[in-house]
Protein backbone atom coordinates (compact mmCIF):
# COMPACT_ATOMS: atom_id res chain seq x y z
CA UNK A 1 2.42 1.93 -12.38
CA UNK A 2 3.99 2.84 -9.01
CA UNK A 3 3.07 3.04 -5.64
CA UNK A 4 5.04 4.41 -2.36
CA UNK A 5 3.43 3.55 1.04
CA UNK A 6 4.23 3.29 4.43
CA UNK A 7 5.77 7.21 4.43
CA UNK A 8 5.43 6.95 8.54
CA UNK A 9 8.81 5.84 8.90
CA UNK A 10 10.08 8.81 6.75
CA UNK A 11 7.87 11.05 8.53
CA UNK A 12 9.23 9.96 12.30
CA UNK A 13 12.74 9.57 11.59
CA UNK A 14 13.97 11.68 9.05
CA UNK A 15 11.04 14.44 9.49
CA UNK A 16 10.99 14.17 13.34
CA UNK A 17 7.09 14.00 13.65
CA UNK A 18 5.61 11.76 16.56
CA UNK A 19 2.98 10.08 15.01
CA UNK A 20 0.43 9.42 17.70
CA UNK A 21 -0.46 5.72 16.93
CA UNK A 22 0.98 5.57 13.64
CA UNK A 23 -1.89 8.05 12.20
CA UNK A 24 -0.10 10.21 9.36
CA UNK A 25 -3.05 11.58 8.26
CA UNK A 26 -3.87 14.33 10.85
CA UNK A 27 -0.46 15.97 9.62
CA UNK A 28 -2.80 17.48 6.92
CA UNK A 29 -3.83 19.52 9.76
CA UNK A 30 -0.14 20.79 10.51
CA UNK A 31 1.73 23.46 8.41
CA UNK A 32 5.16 21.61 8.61
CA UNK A 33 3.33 18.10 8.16
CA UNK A 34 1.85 19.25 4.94
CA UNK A 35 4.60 20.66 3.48
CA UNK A 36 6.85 17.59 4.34
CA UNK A 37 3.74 15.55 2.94
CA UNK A 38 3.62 17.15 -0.54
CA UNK A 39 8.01 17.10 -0.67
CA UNK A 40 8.14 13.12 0.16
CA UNK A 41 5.39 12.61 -2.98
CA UNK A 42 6.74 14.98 -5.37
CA UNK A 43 9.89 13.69 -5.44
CA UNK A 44 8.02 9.53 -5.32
CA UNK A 45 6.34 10.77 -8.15
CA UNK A 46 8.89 12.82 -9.98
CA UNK A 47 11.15 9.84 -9.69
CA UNK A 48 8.48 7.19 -11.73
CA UNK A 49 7.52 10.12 -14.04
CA UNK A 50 10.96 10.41 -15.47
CA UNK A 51 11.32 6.53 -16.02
CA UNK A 52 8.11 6.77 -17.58
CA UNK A 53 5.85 5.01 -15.08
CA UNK A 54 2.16 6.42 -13.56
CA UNK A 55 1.79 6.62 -10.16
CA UNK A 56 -0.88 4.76 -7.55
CA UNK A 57 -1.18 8.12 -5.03
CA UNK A 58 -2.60 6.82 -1.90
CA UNK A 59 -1.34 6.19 2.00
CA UNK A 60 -2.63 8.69 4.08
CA UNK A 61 -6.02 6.85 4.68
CA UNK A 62 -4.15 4.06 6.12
CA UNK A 63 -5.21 4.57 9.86
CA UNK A 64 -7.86 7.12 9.29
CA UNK A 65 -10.86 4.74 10.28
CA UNK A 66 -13.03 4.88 13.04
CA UNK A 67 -11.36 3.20 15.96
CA UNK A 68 -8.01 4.63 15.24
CA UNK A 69 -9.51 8.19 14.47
CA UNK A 70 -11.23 7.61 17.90
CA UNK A 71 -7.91 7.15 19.87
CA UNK A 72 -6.57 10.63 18.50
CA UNK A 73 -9.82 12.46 19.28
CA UNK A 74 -11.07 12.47 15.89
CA UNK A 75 -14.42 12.82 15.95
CA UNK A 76 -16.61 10.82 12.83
CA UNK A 77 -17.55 14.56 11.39
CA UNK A 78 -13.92 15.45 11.89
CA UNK A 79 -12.90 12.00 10.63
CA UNK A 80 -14.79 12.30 6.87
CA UNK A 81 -13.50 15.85 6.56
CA UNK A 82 -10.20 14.46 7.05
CA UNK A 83 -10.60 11.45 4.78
CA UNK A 84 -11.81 14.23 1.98
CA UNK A 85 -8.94 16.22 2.21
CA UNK A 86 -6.40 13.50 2.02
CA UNK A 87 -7.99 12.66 -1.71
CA UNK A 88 -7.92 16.10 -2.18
CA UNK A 89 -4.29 15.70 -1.54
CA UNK A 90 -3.62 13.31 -4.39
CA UNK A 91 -5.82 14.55 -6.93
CA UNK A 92 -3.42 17.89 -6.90
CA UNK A 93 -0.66 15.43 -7.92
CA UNK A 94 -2.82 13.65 -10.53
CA UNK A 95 -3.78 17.21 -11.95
CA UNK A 96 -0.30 18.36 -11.67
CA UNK A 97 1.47 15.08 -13.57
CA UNK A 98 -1.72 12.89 -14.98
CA UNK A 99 -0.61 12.31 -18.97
CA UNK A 100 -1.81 9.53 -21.31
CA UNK A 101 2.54 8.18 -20.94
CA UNK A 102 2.02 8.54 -17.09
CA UNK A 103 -1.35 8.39 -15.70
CA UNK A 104 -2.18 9.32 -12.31
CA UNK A 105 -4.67 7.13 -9.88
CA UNK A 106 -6.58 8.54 -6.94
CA UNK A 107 -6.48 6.02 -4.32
CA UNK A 108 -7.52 5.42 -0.86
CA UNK A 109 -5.91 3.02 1.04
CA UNK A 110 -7.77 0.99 4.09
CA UNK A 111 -5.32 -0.71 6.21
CA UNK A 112 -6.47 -3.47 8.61
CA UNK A 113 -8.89 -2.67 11.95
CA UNK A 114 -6.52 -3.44 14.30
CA UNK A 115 -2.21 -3.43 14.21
CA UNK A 116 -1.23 -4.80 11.41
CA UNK A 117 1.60 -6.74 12.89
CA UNK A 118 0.49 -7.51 16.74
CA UNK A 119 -2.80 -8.82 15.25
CA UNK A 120 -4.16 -9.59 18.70
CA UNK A 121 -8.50 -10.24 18.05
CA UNK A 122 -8.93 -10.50 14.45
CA UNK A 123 -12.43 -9.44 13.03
CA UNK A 124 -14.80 -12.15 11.09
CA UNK A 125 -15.45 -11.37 7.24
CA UNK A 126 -19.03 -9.24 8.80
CA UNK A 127 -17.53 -7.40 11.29
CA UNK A 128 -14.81 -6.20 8.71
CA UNK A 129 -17.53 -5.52 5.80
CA UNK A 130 -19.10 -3.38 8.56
CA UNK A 131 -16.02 -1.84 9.78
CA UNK A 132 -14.32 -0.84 6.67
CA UNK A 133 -17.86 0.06 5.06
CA UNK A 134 -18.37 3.73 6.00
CA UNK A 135 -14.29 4.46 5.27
CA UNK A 136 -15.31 2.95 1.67
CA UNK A 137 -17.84 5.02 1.00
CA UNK A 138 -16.52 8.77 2.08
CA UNK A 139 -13.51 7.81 0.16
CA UNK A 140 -15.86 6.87 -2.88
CA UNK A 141 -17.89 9.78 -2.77
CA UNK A 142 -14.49 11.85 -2.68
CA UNK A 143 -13.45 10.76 -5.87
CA UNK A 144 -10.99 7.81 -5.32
CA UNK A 145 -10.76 5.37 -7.78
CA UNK A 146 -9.77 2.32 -6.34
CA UNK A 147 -10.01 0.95 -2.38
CA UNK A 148 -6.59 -0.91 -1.47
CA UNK A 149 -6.52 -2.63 2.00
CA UNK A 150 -3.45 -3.05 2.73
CA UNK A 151 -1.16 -4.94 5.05
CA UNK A 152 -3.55 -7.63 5.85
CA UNK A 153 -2.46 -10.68 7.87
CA UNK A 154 -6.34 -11.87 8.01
CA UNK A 155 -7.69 -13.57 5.10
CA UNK A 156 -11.38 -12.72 6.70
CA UNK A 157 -11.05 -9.11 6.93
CA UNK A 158 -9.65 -8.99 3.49
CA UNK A 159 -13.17 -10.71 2.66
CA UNK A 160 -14.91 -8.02 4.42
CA UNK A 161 -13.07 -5.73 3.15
CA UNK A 162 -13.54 -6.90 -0.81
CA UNK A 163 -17.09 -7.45 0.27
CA UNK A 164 -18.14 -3.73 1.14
CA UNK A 165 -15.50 -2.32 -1.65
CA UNK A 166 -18.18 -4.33 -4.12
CA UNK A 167 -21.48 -3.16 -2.46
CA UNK A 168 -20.00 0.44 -2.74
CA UNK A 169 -19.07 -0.63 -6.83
CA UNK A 170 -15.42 0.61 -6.12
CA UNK A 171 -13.04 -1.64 -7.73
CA UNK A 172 -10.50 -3.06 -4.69
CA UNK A 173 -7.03 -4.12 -4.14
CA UNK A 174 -5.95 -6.78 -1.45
CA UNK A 175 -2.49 -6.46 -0.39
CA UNK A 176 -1.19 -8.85 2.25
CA UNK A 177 1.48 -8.78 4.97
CA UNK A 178 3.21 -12.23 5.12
CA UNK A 179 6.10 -13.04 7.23
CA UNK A 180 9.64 -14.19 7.00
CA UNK A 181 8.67 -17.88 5.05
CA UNK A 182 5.93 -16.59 3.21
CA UNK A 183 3.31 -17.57 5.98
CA UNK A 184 0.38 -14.81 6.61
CA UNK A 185 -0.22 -14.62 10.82
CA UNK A 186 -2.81 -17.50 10.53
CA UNK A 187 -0.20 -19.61 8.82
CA UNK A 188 -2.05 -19.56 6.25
CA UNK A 189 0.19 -19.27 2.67
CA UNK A 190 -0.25 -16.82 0.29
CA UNK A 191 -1.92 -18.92 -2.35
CA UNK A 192 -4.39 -20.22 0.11
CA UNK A 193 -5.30 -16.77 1.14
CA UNK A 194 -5.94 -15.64 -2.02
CA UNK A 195 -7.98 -18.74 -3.07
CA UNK A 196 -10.06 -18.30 -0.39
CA UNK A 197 -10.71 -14.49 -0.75
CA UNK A 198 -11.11 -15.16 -4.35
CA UNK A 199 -13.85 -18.29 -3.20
CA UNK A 200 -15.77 -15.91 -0.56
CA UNK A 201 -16.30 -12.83 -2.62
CA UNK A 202 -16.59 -13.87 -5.97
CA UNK A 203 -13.13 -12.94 -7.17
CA UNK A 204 -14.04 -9.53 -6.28
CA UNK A 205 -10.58 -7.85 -5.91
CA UNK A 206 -8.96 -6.39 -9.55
CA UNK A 207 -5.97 -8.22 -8.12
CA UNK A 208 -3.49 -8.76 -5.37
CA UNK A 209 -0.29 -7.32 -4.25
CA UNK A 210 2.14 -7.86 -0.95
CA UNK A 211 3.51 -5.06 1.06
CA UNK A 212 5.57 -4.61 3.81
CA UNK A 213 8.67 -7.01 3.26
CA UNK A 214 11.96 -7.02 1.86
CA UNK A 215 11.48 -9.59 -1.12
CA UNK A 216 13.88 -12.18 0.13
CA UNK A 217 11.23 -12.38 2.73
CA UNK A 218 8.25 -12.79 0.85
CA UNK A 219 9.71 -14.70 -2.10
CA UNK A 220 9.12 -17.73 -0.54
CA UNK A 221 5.71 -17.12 -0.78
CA UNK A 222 5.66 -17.10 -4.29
CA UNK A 223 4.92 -20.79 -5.10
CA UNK A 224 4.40 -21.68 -8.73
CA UNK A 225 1.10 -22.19 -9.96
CA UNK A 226 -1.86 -20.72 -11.94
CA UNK A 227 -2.39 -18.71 -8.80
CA UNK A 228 -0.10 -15.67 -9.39
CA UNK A 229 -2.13 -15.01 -12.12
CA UNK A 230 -3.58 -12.76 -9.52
CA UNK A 231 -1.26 -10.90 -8.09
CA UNK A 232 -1.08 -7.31 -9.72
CA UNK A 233 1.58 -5.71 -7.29
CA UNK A 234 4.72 -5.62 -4.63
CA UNK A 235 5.73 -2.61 -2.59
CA UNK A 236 8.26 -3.90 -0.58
CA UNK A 237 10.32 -2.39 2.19
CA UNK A 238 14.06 -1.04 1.90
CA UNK A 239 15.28 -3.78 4.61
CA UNK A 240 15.03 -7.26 5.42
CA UNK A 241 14.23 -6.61 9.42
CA UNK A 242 10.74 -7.64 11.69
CA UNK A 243 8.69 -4.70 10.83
CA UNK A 244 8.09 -4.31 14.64
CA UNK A 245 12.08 -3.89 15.32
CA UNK A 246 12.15 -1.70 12.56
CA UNK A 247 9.04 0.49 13.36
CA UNK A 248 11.12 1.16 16.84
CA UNK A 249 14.36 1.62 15.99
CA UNK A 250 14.70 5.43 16.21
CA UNK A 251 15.83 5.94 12.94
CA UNK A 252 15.96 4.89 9.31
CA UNK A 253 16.57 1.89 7.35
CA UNK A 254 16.28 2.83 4.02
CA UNK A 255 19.04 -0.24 2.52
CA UNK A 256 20.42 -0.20 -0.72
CA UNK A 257 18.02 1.56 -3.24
CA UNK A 258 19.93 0.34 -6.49
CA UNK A 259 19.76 -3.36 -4.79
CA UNK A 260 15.97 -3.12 -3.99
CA UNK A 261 15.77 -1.86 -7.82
CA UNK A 262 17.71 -5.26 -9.30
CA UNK A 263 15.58 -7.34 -7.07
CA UNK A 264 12.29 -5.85 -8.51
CA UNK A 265 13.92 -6.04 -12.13
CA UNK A 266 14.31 -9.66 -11.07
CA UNK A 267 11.00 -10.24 -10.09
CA UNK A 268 9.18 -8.35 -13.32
CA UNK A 269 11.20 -11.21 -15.62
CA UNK A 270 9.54 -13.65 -13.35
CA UNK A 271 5.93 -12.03 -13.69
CA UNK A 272 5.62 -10.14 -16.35
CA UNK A 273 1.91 -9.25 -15.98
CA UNK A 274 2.38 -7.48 -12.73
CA UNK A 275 1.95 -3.92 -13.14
CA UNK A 276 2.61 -2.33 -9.76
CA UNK A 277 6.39 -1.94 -8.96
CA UNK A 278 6.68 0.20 -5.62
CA UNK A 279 7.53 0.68 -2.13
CA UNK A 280 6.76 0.57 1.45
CA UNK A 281 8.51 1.21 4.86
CA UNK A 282 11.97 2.83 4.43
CA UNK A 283 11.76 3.69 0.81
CA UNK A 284 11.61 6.63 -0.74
CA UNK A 285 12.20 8.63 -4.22
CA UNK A 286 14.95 7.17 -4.74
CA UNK A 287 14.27 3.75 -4.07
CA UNK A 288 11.18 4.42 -6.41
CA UNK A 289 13.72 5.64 -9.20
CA UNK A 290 15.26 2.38 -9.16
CA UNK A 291 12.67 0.70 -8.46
CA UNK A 292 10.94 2.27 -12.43
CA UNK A 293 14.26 2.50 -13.71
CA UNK A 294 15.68 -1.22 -13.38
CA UNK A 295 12.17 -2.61 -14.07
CA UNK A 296 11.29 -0.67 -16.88
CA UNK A 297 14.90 -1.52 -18.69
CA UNK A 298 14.26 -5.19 -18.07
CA UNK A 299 10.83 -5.12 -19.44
CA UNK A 300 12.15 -3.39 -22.73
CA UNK A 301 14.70 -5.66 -22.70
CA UNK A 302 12.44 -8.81 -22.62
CA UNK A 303 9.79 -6.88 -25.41
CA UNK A 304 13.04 -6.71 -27.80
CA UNK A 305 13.72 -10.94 -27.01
C-alpha cells in the first residue's frame, strides 16, 4: 500500500493557493482547488497503480477539526459537511481504481490539536479523546475505514486519540513526527512512545508509521528491538530540511525522487513486514512512482532469495 500526505506544500507553491492556516480542506469549496485536488491524486495514485501497489487515500481531514475549522469561520454544521465531502472525495478514487491487485482504502486522517511542529500547550490523553472524538465519528459515519492521526509529537494525544478511534470501533493508525536524532518534542524516543501508547490503550492502534522527515532524519530512531514489530508505515518528505524552514520557504523542495525511492527500497530489506511505502511534504507522483517502483523490485527480489 501507498500513501501521499502533506499535499499543502504542493498546493501553495506549485498551485499558488494561500492556505489560510494550513487548512487544505476548504479548497473542496473552490472550483480551481478541486480540480488541482483531484490532478495531484490521480497522478499519486496512477503512479502506485502501475507498480502494482493500493493506495491509503486520505489528507484532506488533516486540519479540519474544530479549533482549526473555527479560525477559518467554519462553523461545526459547516465543518461535518465538509468532513463528508472530503471522504466523498476519496471514495471516487477507490471506485474509480479499487481492484483485488490494487485495493483502494478510504481514510481520514486526524492530525494533532494544535501545530504540529510549534507544539506550544500539549493536550492530556482526556482532553485529546474528547477533542479528536466528534472528528472520529463524522468521519466514521461517512464511510472511512481507518482513523490515522498523524504528525504527532505528543505521546498523550496519540493516547487520546487511539482511545476515542476504539470507542467509535474504527481501527486507527498512529503516525509520529520525530526530529532530526530520532527524538519526538518531549524527548521522548520512538520506541518509548510507542510502548507507552501501546501500555495506555491496550495496543489499540493496527500499527504505527512516521511522517514528516527525510529518512536520514528519522533513521536514527529506528533502534533494534522487538519493538518495530509495530510499525506498519513511513511517508517521508522529499528533503532533509526543519519542516518549519521548509513550510516558509516560498517554494518547493521536492529533492531527488529516484533517491527518496532507493532509500525506501533500503528500508523495506530492513523491515520487511511494513506495508505502507509513501510520502509527505514535497513529494508527489513521482516520488510515489519510485517510491512503489524501487520497493516493490526489492521485495521481489528478496521473495526470489
Amino acid at each position: 500500500m501507498t500513501s501521499g500526505i502533506g499535499f499543502e506544500t504542493w498546493l501553495q507553491y506549485v498551485d499558488g493557493f494561500e492556505l489560510r492556516h494550513f487548512c487544505a480542506f476548504e479548497l473542496l469549496n473552490d472550483r480551481r482547488g478541486l480540480d488541482c485536488l483531484t490532478d495531484y491524486h490521480r497522478r499519486l495514485v496512477e503512479a502506485a497503480v502501475a507498480n502494482g501497489f493500493g493506495v491509503i487515500g486520505e489528507g484532506l481531514h488533516y486540519r479540519a477539526s474544530r479549533d482549526w475549522g473555527a479560525l477559518i469561520g467554519f462553523s461545526p454544521e459547516a465543518l461535518e459537511e465538509i468532513n463528508i465531502r472530503a471522504i466523498e472525495f476519496y471514495k471516487g478514487f477507490a471506485r474509480e481504481y479499487d481492484s483485488p491487485e490494487t485495493p483502494m482504502i478510504v481514510g481520514g486522517m486526524l492530525g494533532p490539536r494544535g501545530d504540529a511542529y510549534n507544539t506550544g500547550r500539549l493536550p492530556d490523553a482526556a482532553e485529546a479523546e474528547d477533542y479528536h472524538a466528534g472528528q472520529i465519528h463524522t468521519l466514521k459515519a461517512a464511510g472511512a475505514d481507518l482513523i490515522t492521526g498523524a504528525t504527532l509529537s505528543s505521546v498523550e494525544e496519540a493516547i487520546g486519540m487511539a482511545r476515542a478511534a476504539r470507542a467509535a470501533d474504527i481501527p486507527v493508525v498512529i503516525s509520529f513526527f520525530v526530529r532530526q536524532g530520532g527524538l519526538l518534542a518531549g524527548g521522548e524516543t520512538l520506541e518509548d512512545a510507542i510502548e507507552k501508547v501501546d501500555a495506555a490503550t491496550g495496543s489499540a492502534p493496527a500499527y504505527y508509521m512516521i511522517n514528516c522527515t527525510h529518512p536520514t532524519e528519522f533513521e536514527p530512531a529506528l533502534t533494534p528491538g522487538d519493538w518495530t514489530r509495530r510499525l506498519g508505515g513511513f511517508l517521508p518528505n522529499a528533503v532533509a530540511m526543519d519542516t518549519l524552514a521548509l513550510c516558509k520557504l516560498g517554494h518547493l523542495e521536492d529533492g531527488d525522487p529516484e533517491d527518496l525511492g532507493r532509500r525506501m527500497a533500503g528500508l523495506s530489506r530492513r523491515f520487511p513486514h511494513v506495508h505502507v511505502w509513501g510520502g509527505c511534504c514535497g513529494t508527489d507522483g513521482r516520488h510515489i512512482g519510485q517510491i512503489t517502483r524501487q520497493v516493490g523490485e526489492a521485495r521481489k527480489a528478496m521473495a526470489a532469495e
